[in-house]
Every structure is written in structure tokens, then in C-alpha cells.
Protein backbone atom coordinates (compact mmCIF):
# COMPACT_ATOMS: atom_id res chain seq x y z
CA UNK A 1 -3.59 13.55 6.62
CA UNK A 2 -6.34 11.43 5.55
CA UNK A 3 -8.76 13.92 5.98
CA UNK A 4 -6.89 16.74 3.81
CA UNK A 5 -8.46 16.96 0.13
CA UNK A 6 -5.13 18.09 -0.99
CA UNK A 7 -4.10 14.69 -0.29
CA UNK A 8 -6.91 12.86 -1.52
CA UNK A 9 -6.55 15.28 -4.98
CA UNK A 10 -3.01 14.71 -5.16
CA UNK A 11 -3.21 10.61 -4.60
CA UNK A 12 -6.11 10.63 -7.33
CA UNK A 13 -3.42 12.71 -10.11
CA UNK A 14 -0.90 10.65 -8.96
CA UNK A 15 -2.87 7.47 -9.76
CA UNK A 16 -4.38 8.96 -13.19
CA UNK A 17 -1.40 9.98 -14.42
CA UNK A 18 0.63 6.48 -13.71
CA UNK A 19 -2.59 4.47 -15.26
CA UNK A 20 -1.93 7.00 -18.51
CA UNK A 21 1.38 6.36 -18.98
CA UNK A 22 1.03 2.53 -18.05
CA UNK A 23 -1.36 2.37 -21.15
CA UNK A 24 0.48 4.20 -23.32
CA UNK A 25 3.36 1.96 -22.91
CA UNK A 26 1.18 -1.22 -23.61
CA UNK A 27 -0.30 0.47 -26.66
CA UNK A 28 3.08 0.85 -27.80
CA UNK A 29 4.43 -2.46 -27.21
CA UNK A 30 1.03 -4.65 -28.02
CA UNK A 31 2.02 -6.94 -24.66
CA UNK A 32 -0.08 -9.63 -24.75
CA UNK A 33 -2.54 -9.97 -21.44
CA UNK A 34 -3.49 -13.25 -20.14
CA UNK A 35 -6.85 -11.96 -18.48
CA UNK A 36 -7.14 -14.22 -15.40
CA UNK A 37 -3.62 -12.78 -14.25
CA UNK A 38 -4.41 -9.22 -15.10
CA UNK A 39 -7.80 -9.51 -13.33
CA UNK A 40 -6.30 -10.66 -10.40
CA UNK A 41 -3.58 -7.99 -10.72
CA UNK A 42 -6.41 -5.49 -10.98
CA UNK A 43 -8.12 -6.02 -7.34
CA UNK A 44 -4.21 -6.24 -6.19
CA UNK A 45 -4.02 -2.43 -7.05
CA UNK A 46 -7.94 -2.03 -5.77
CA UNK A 47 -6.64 -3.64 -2.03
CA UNK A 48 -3.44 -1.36 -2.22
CA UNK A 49 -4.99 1.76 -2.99
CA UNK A 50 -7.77 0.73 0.53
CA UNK A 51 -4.54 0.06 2.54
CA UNK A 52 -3.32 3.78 1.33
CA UNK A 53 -6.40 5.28 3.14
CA UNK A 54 -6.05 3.40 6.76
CA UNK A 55 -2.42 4.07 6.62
CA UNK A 56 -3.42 7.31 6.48
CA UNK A 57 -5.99 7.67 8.81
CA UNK A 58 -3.55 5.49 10.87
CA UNK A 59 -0.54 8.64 10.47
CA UNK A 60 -3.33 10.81 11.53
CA UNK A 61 -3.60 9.81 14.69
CA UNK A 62 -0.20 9.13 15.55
CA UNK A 63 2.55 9.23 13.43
CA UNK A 64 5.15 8.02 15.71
CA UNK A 65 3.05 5.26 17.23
CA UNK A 66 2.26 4.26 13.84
CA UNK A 67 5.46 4.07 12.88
CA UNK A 68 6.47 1.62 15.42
CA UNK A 69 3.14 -0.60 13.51
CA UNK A 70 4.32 -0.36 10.27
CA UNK A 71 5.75 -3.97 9.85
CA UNK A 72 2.66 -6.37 10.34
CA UNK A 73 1.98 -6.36 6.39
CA UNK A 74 5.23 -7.75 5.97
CA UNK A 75 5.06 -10.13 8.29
CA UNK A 76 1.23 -11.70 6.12
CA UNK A 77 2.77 -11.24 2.58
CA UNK A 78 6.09 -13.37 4.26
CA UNK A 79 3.88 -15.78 5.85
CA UNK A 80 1.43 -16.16 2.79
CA UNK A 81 4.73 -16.34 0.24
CA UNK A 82 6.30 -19.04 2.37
CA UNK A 83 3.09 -21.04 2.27
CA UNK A 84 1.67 -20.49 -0.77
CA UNK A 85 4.67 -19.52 -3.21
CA UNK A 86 6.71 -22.11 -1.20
CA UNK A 87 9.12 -19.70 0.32
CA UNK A 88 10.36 -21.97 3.12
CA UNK A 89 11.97 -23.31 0.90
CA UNK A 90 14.53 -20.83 0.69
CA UNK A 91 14.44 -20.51 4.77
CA UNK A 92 17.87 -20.94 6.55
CA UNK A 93 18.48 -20.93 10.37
CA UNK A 94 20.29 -17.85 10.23
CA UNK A 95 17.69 -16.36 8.08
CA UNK A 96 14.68 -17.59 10.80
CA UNK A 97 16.66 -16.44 13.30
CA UNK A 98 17.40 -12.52 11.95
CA UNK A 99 13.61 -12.33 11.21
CA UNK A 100 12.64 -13.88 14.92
CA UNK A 101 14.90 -11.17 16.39
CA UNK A 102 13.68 -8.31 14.01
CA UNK A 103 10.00 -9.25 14.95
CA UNK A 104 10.96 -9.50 18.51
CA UNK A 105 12.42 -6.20 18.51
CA UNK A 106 9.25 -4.36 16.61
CA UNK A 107 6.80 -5.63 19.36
CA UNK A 108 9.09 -4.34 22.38
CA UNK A 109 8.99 -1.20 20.76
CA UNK A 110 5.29 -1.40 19.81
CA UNK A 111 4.65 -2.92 23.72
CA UNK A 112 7.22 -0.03 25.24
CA UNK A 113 5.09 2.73 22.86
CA UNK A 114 1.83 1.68 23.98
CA UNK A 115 2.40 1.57 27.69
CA UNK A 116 3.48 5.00 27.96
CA UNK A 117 -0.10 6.04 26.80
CA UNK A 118 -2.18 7.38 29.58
CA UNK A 119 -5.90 6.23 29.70
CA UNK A 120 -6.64 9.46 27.75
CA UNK A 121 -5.07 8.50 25.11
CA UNK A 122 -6.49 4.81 25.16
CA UNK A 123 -9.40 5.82 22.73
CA UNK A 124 -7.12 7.37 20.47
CA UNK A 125 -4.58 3.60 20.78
CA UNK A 126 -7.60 1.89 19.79
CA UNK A 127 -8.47 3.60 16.53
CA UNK A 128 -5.17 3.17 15.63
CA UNK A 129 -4.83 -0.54 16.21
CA UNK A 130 -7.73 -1.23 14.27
CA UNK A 131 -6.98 1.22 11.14
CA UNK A 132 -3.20 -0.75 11.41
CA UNK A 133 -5.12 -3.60 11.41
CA UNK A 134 -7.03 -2.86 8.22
CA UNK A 135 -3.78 -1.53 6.11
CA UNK A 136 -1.37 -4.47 7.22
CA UNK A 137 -4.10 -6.77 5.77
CA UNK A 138 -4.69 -4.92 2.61
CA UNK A 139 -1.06 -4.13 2.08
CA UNK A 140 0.07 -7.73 3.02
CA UNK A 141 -2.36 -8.99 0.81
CA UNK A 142 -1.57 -6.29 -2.10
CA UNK A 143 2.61 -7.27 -1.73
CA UNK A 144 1.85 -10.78 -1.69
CA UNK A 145 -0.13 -10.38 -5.00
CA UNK A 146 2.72 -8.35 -6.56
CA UNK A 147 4.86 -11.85 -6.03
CA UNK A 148 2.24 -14.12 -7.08
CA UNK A 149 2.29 -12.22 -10.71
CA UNK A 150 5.97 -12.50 -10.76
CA UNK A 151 5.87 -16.01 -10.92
CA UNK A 152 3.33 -15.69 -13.76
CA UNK A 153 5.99 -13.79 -15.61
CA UNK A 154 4.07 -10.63 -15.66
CA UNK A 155 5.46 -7.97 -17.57
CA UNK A 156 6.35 -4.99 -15.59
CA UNK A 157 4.43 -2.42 -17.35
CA UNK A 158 1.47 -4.76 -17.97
CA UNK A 159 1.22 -5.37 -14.10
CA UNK A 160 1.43 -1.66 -13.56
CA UNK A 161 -1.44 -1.33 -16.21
CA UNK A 162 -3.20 -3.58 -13.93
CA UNK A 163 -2.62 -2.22 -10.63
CA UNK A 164 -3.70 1.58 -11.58
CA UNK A 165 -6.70 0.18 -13.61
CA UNK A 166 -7.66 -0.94 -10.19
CA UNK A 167 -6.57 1.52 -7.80
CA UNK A 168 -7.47 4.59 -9.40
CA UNK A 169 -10.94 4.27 -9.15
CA UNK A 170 -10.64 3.97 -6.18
CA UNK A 171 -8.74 7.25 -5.40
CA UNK A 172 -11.21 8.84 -7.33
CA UNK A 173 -13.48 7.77 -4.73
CA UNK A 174 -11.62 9.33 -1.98
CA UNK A 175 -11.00 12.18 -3.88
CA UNK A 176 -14.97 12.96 -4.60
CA UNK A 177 -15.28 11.94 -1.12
CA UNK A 178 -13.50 14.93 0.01
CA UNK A 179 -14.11 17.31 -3.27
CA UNK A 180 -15.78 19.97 -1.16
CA UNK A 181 -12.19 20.29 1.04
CA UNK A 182 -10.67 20.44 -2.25
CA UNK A 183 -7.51 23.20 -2.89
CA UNK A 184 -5.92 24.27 -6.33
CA UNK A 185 -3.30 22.23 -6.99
CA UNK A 186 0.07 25.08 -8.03
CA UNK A 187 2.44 24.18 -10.35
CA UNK A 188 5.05 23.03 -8.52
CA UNK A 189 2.52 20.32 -6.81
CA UNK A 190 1.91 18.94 -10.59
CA UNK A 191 5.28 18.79 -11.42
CA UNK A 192 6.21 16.69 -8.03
CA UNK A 193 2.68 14.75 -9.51
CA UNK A 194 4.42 14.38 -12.23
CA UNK A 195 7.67 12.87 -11.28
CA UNK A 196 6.56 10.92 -9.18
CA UNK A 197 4.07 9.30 -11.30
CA UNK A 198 7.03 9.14 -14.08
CA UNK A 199 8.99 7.31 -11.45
CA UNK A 200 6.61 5.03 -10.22
């Protein structure tokens, strides 16, 4: 998927579009910004919008094996929140346990997946341990910042400002990365853009 410039083109609008209407909104409203927050907020979107492109590169390989992966950024923006946001805090045994049991039960299923590989496949299982690797960093990292500037009291629509002033340049770059695969975009692809981009 990663390598299709429709995707690349459609992640780019997508990104555009929500950074337009994120700065209309503040234009509107006259929010102030405290700048150290909304700098900070800025490379959150930047890290989110790498993690986009291993998860995809991730899906491309295997979908299903990836899909048994798809917890580990969880697991760092957890671990950082209980350390740094003091989390623990709100930590009961019951809770420990469910999320001991829920981690246990990922890895069987991650452990079960990868030993039914075949050593053809093994080059393949690497590639997509280390692009899983890469986005459960960046994502882990990007939800973790999306908490930290909730305890700043970030407005909504100023942290959104922040996060597609950040990642959109950067799914520009993909997109001129892969602007000689690129397709026309029909109308019924911009108006799924669209929504979406209202939604988000």
C-alpha cells in the first residue's frame, strides 16, 4: 500500500485539507497559542505522520501478520504515561492484571503467527519486524504526546492546528516521493477526502 501514489496523494489531501480547516477555525476563534506547547505539538504530528508510512510499508508485507503487531505503540505511550504523566497512579490490581493477560495473549498470537512462517518467508518476517518496530515507536511516541498536551489544557482545535502543521509536510514528502506513480483522484475519492478530513 505504501508504495501506491494513490495513497500517498490521498494521505497528502487528507492532511491539507484538515490543516485548512484547523486554521480556519483558529482564525475564527483568535485561541491563544502558548508556543512551547504548540511546538512540541507540531513534531507530535511530524512523528505520527513517519509512523503512517512504516505502518504501511508494514501492511504491505503482511497484513495479517501485521495485524497480530499492531499493539506495541500502546504498550510505550502506556509505559511513558505511567512514568512520566504519573499514570500508576491510577493502576489497580485488576487493572495490571487485564493488561498482563491482554499482552500475554498478543505475543502468543504474534509467537503462534511467526512460527508458522517457513524459512522463505523469514526475509519477508524480518522487514516486517523492523518497519513494526519503527511505527510502534513513532506512534507510541505521537499518542503519548497527544496526552502530554492534554494536561497543558490544549484546545482541541489548536492541537489539531498543530499536529497537521507538522504532519503535512511531511505527506507532501511522500506524496512528491511517489508523484511519478501518481493517478487522478475522481470525485467520489475527494468527497471520501473530504469527509474524512471534516471528521477528523
Amino acid at each position: 500500500l505504501a508504495d501506491r501514489g494513490s495513497i500517498a496523494q490521498k494521505f497528502f489531501a487528507q492532511a491539507s485539507i484538515c490543516l485548512g480547516i484547523a486554521l480556519a477555525i483558529e482564525l475564527v476563534l483568535q485561541t491563544p497559542i502558548e508556543i512551547n506547547t504548540f511546538l512540541i505539538s507540531i513534531a507530535i504530528g511530524a512523528i505520527g505522520s513517519f509512523g503512517n508510512y512504516f505502518y504501511w510499508k508494514a501492511t504491505a508485507v503482511s497484513m495479517s501478520r501485521n495485524a497480530m503487531l499492531t499493539y506495541w505503540d500502546d504498550i510505550i505511550a502506556m509505559t511513558l504515561s505511567f512514568f512520566i504523566l504519573h499514570e500508576a497512579a491510577y493502576l489497580t490490581g485488576e487493572l495490571a492484571l487485564g493488561i498482563v493477560l491482554s499482552i500475554a495473549a498478543m505475543l502468543a498470537f504474534a509467537v503462534h503467527a511467526a512460527m508458522r512462517g517457513d524459512a522463505e518467508k523469514s526475509a519477508s518476517l524480518k522487514s516486517l519486524s523492523l518497519y513494526v518496530a519503527l511505527y510502534s515507536v513513532l506512534w507510541g511516541l505521537a499518542y503519548f504526546g497527544q496526552k502530554y498536551a492534554s494536561t497543558k489544557s490544549l484546545p482541541p482545535h489548536v492541537f489539531a492546528l498543530a499536529w497537521y502543521v507538522g504532519s503535512a509536510p511531511i505527506a507532501g514528502l511522500f506524496y512528491l516521493k511517489k508523484r511519478t506513480e501518481a493517478v487522478r483522484l475522481e470525485r467520489s475519492d475527494w468527497k471520501k477526502i473530504v469527509l474524512l478530513s471534516c471528521v477528523l
